[in-house]
Protein backbone atom coordinates (compact mmCIF):
# COMPACT_ATOMS: atom_id res chain seq x y z
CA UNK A 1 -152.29 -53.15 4.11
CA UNK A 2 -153.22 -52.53 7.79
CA UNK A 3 -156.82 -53.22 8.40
CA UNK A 4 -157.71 -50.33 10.34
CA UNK A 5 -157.24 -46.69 9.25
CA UNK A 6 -154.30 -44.42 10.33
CA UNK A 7 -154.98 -41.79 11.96
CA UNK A 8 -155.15 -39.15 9.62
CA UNK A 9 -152.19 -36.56 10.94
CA UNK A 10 -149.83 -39.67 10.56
CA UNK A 11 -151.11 -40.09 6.98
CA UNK A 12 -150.73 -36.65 6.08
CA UNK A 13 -147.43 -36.14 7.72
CA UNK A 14 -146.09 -39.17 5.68
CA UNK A 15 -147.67 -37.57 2.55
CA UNK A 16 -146.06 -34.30 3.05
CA UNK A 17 -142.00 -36.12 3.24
CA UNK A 18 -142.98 -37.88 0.54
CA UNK A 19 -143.81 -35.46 -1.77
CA UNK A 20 -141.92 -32.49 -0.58
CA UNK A 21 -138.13 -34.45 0.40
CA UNK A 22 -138.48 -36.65 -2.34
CA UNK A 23 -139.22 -33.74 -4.89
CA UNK A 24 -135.89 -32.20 -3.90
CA UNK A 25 -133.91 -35.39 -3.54
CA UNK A 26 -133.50 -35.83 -7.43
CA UNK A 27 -131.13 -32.01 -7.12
CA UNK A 28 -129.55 -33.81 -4.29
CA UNK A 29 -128.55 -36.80 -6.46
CA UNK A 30 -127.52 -34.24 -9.30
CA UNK A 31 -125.42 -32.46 -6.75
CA UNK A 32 -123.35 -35.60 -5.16
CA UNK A 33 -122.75 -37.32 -8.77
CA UNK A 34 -121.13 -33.85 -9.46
CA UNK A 35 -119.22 -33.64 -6.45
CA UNK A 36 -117.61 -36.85 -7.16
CA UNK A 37 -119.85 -39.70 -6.44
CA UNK A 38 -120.19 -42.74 -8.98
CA UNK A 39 -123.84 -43.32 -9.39
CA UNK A 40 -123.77 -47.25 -7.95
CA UNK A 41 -121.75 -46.16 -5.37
CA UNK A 42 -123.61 -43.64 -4.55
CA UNK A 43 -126.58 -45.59 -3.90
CA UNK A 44 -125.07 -48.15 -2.47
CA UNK A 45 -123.15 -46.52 0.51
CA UNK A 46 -126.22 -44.26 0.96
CA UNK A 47 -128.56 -46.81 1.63
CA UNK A 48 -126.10 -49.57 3.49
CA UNK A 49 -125.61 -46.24 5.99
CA UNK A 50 -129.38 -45.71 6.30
CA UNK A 51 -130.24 -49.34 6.77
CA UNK A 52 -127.93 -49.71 9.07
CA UNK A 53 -128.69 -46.84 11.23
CA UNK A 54 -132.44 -47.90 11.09
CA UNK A 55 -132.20 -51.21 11.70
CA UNK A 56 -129.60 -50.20 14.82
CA UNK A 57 -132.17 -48.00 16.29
CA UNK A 58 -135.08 -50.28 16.08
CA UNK A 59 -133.16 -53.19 17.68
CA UNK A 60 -132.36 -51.19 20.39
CA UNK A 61 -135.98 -50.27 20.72
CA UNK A 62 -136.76 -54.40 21.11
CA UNK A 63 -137.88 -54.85 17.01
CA UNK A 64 -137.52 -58.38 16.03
CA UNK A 65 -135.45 -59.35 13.52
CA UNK A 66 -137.03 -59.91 10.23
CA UNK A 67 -137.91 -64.07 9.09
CA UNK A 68 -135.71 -65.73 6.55
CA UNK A 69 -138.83 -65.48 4.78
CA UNK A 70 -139.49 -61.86 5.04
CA UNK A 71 -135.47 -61.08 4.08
CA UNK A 72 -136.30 -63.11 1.04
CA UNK A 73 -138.93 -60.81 0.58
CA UNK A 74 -137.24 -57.47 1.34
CA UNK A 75 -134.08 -58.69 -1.06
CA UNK A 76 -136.64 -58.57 -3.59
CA UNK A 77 -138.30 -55.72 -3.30
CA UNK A 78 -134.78 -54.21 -2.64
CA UNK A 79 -133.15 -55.38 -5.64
CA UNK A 80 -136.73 -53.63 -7.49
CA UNK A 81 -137.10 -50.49 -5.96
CA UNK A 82 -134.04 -49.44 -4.57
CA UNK A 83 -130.99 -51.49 -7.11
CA UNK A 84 -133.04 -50.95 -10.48
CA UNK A 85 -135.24 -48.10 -9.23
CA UNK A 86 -133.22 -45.55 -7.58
CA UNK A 87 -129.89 -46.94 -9.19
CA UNK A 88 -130.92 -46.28 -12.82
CA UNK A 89 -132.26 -42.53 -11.67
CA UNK A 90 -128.50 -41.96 -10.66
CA UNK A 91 -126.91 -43.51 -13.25
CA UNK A 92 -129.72 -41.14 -15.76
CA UNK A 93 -129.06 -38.19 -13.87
CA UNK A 94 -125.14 -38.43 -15.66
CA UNK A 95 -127.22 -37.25 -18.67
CA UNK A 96 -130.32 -35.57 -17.98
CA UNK A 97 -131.81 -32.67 -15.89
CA UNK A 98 -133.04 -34.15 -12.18
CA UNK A 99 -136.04 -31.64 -13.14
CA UNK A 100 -136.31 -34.12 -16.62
CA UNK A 101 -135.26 -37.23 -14.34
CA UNK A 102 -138.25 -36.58 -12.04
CA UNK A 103 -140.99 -36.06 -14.68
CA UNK A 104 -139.86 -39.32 -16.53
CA UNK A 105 -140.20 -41.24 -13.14
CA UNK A 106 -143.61 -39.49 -12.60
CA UNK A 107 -144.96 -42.19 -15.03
CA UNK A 108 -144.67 -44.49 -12.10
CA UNK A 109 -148.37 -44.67 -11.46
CA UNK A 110 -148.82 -45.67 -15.26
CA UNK A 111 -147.18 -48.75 -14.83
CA UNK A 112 -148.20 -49.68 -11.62
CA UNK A 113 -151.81 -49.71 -13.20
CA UNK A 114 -150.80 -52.07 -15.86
CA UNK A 115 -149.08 -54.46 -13.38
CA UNK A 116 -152.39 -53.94 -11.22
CA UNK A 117 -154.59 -54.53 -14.59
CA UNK A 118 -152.12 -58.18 -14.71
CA UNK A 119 -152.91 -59.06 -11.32
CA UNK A 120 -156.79 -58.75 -12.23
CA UNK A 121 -157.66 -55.65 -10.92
CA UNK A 122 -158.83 -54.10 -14.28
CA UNK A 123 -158.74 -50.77 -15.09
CA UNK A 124 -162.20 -48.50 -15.06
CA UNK A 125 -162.93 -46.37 -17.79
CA UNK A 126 -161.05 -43.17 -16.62
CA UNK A 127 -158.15 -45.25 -15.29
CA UNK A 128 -157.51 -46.46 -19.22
CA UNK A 129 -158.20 -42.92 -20.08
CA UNK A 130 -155.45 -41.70 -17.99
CA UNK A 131 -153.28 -44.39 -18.61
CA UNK A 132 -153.50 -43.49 -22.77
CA UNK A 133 -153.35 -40.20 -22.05
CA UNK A 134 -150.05 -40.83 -19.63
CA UNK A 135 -148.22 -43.16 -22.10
CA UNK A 136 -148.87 -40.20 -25.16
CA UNK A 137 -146.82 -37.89 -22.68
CA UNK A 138 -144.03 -40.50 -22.03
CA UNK A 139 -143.63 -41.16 -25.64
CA UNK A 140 -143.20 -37.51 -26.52
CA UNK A 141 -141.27 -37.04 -24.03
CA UNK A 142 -139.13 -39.63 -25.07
CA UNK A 143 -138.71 -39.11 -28.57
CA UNK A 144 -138.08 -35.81 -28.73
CA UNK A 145 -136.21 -32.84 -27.40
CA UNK A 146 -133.70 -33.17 -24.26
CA UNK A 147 -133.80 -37.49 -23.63
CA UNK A 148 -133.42 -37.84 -27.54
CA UNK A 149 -129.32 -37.17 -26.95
CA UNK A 150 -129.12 -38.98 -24.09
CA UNK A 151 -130.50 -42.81 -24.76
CA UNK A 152 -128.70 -44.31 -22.10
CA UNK A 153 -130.67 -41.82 -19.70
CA UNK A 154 -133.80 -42.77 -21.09
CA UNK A 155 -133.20 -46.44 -21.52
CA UNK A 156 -132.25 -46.36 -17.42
CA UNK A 157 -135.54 -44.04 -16.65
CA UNK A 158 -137.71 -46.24 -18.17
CA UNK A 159 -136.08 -49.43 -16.31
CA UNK A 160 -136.28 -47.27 -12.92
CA UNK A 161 -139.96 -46.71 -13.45
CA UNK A 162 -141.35 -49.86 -14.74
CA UNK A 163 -138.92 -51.97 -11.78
CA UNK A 164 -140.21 -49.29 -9.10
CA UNK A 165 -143.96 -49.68 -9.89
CA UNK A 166 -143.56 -53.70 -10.05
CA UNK A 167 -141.76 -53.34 -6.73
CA UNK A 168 -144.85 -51.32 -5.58
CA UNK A 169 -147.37 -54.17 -6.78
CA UNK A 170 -145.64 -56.73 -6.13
CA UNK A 171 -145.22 -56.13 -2.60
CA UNK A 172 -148.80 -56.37 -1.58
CA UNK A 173 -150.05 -59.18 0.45
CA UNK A 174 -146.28 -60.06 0.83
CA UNK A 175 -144.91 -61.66 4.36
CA UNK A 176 -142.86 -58.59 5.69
CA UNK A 177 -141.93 -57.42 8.62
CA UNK A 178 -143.43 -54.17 10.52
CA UNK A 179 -143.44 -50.78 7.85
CA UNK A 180 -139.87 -49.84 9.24
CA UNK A 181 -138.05 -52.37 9.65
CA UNK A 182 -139.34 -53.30 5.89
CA UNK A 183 -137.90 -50.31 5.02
CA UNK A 184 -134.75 -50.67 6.98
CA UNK A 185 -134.52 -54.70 5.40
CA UNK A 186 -135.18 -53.55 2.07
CA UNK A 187 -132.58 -50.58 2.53
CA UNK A 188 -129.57 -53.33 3.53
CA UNK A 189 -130.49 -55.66 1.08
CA UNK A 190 -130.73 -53.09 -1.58
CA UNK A 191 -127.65 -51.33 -0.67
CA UNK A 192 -125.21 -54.18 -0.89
CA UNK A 193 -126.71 -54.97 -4.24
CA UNK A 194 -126.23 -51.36 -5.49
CA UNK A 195 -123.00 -51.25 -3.85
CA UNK A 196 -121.77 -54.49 -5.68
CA UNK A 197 -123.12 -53.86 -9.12
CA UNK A 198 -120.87 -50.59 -8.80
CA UNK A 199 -118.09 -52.46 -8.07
CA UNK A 200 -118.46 -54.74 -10.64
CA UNK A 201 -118.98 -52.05 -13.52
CA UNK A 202 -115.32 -50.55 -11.83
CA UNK A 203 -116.82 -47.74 -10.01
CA UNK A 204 -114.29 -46.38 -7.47
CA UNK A 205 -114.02 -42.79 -5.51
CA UNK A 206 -111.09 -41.40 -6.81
CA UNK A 207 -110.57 -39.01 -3.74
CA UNK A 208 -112.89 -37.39 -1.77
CA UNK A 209 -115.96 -35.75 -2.87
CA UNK A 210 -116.64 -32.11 -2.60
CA UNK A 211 -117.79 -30.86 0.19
CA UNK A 212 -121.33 -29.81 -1.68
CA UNK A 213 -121.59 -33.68 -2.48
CA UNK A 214 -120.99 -34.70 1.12
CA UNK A 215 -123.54 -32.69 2.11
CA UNK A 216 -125.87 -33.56 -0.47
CA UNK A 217 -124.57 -37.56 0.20
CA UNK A 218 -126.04 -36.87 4.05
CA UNK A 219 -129.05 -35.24 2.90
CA UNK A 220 -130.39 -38.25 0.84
CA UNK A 221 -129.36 -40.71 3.82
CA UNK A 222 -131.45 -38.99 6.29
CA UNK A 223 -134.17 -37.10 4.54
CA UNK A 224 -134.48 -39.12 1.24
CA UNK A 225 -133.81 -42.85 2.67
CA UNK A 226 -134.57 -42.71 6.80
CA UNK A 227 -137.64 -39.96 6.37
CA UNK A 228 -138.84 -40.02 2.60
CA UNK A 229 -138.59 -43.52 2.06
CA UNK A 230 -139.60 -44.83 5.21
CA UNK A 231 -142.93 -42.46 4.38
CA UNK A 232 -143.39 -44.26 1.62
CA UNK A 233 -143.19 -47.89 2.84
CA UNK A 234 -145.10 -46.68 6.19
CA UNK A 235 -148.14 -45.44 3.22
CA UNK A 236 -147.96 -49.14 0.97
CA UNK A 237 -149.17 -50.33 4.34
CA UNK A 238 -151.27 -47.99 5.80
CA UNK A 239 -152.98 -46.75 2.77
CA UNK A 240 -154.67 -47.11 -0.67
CA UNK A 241 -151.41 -47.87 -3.44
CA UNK A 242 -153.48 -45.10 -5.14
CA UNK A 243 -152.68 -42.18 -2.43
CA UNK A 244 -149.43 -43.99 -1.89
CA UNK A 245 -148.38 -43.08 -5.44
CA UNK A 246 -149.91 -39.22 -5.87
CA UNK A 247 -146.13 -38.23 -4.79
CA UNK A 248 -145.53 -38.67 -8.60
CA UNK A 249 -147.61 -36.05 -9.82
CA UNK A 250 -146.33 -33.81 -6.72
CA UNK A 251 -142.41 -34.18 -7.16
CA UNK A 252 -141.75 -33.13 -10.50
CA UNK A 253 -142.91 -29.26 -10.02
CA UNK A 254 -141.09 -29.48 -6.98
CA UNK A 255 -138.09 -30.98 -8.66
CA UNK A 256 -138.57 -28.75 -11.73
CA UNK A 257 -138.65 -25.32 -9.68
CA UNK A 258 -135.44 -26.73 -7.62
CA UNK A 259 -133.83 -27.56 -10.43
CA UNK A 260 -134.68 -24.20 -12.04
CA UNK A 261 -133.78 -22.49 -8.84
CA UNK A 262 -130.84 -23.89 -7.68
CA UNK A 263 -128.73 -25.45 -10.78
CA UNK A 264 -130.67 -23.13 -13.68
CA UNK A 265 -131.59 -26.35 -15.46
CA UNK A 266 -133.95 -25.33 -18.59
CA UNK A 267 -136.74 -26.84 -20.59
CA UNK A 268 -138.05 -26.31 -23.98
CA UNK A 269 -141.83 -26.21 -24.88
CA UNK A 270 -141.87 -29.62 -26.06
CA UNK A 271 -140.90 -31.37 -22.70
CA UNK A 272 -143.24 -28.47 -20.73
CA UNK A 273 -145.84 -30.19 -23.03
CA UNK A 274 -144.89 -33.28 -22.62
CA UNK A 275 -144.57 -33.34 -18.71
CA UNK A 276 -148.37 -31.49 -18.11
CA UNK A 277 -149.48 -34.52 -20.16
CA UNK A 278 -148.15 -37.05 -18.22
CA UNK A 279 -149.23 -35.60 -15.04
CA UNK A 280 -152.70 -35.43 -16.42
CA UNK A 281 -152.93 -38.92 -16.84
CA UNK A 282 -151.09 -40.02 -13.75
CA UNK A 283 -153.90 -37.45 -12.04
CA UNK A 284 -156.54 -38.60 -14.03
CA UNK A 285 -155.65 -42.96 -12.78
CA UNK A 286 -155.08 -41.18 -8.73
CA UNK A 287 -158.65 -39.72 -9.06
CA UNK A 288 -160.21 -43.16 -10.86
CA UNK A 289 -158.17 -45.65 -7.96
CA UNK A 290 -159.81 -43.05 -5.39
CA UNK A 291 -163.40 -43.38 -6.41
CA UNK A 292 -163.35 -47.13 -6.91
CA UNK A 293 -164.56 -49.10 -4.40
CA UNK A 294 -162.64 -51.30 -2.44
CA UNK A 295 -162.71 -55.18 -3.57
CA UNK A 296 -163.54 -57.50 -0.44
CA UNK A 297 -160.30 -59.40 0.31
């Protein structure tokens, strides 16, 4: 993490794309798989496109090139975050709600403590308070109600959140290269992994997707890869991994109302339960990270 502070426009502005684009990008995902998109594939092509456009651009603004090392690097937190993170939302979203999808990945935070808690920085009192609180939610959540007909969903939500967190962890103190072009390397690296696993499990476009899905297929690339996740690599450096992951108790009522809005998904009581109890504890571990003071490095 940079050692001086970001001004704090640039900080907010990054918050706002992360929690507002990536709130709506879950619909987005929903929208392309049902427009014809193979959830590998999907990924894949999405984030080759982005990376590729990024990395383009900051060439041609003089960027160097990132190390061997710092490839190594991005390749891993590629195949993490973006292969076994954002692949196993898509491939979930072929059985649940994005509005669901998003509230199951909101448990992000949760795990990230734990790995944190592994790496020695233990938890304070109201950081294992949320993170007991959090885990009750997840396990309702996952035992009952709309996930328990769709295991495959849940299994690949679960993967996608405890991979994206580790991703998050792990990367700290890491040898990478400037926030964006990190993002671009990781982008690349995790695109041609996405985009091979698809091939490999015989994912194909049979024709061309609808028109909705192309436009939802754009949407992700440049809002939800260029912008959103860009935001979020720009914050892991700039920031406090705390504030970096609020976005998870932010996107799932924007996902939710989206959802609700624009594809009439529905919930039950049970998972309305279980979601407000998962974002208590993911609040309750944001507000504990935020108060504890900063170890000397």
């Amino acid at each position: 993490m940079s050692s001086s502070a970001p001004p704090a426009a640039r900080v907010a502005l990054a918050l706002a794309a992360v929690y507002v684009i990536w709130g709506s990008t879950y619909l987005a995902i929903r929208f392309a798989l049902e427009g014809g998109f193979p959830p590998f594939l999907l990924g894949g092509i999405r984030f080759l496109v982005a990376g590729s456009l990024m990395l383009a651009f900051l060439r041609w603004r003089g960027v160097p090139l990132p190390t061997g090392r710092q490839w190594r690097n991005a390749a891993v937190m590629g195949g993490l975050m973006l292969l076994l993170g954002n692949g196993m939302v898509n491939l979930a979203e072929t059985q649940v709600s994005s509005g669901l999808a998003a509230v199951t990945v909101a448990s992000a935070p949760l795990w990230m403590a734990v790995f944190a808690a592994m790496r020695g920085d233990n938890p304070t009192r109201l950081e294992a308070m949320g993170l007991g609180i959090g885990f009750v939610g997840v396990v309702w959540l996952s035992t009952g109600g709309s996930l328990t007909g769709a295991p495959m969903g849940l299994v690949a939500l679960l993967v996608a959140s405890v991979s994206w967190s580790f991703g998050s962890i792990w990367s700290r103190g890491r040898d990478l290269p400037s926030p964006f072009m990190s993002s671009a390397a990781q982008m690349l690296c995790g695109g041609v992994m996405m985009l091979g696993v698809g091939l490999a499990m015989g994912e194909r476009l049979h024709g061309l997707p609808t028109a909705h899905a192309i436009g939802a297929f754009w949407y992700l690339v440049v809002m939800g890869s260029l912008v959103g996740f860009s935001a979020y690599i720009w914050l892991l450096h700039h920031v406090r991994p705390a504030l970096a992951g609020s976005y998870a108790y932010v996107n799932p009522a924007i996902a939710v109302a989206l959802g609700a809005w624009l594809a009439h998904e529905r919930f039950g009581l049970r998972e309305l339960v279980a979601m407000g109890v998962i974002l208590a504890g993911v609040v309750a571990i944001t507000l504990a990270k935020a108060r504890k003071p900063k170890a000397a490095s």
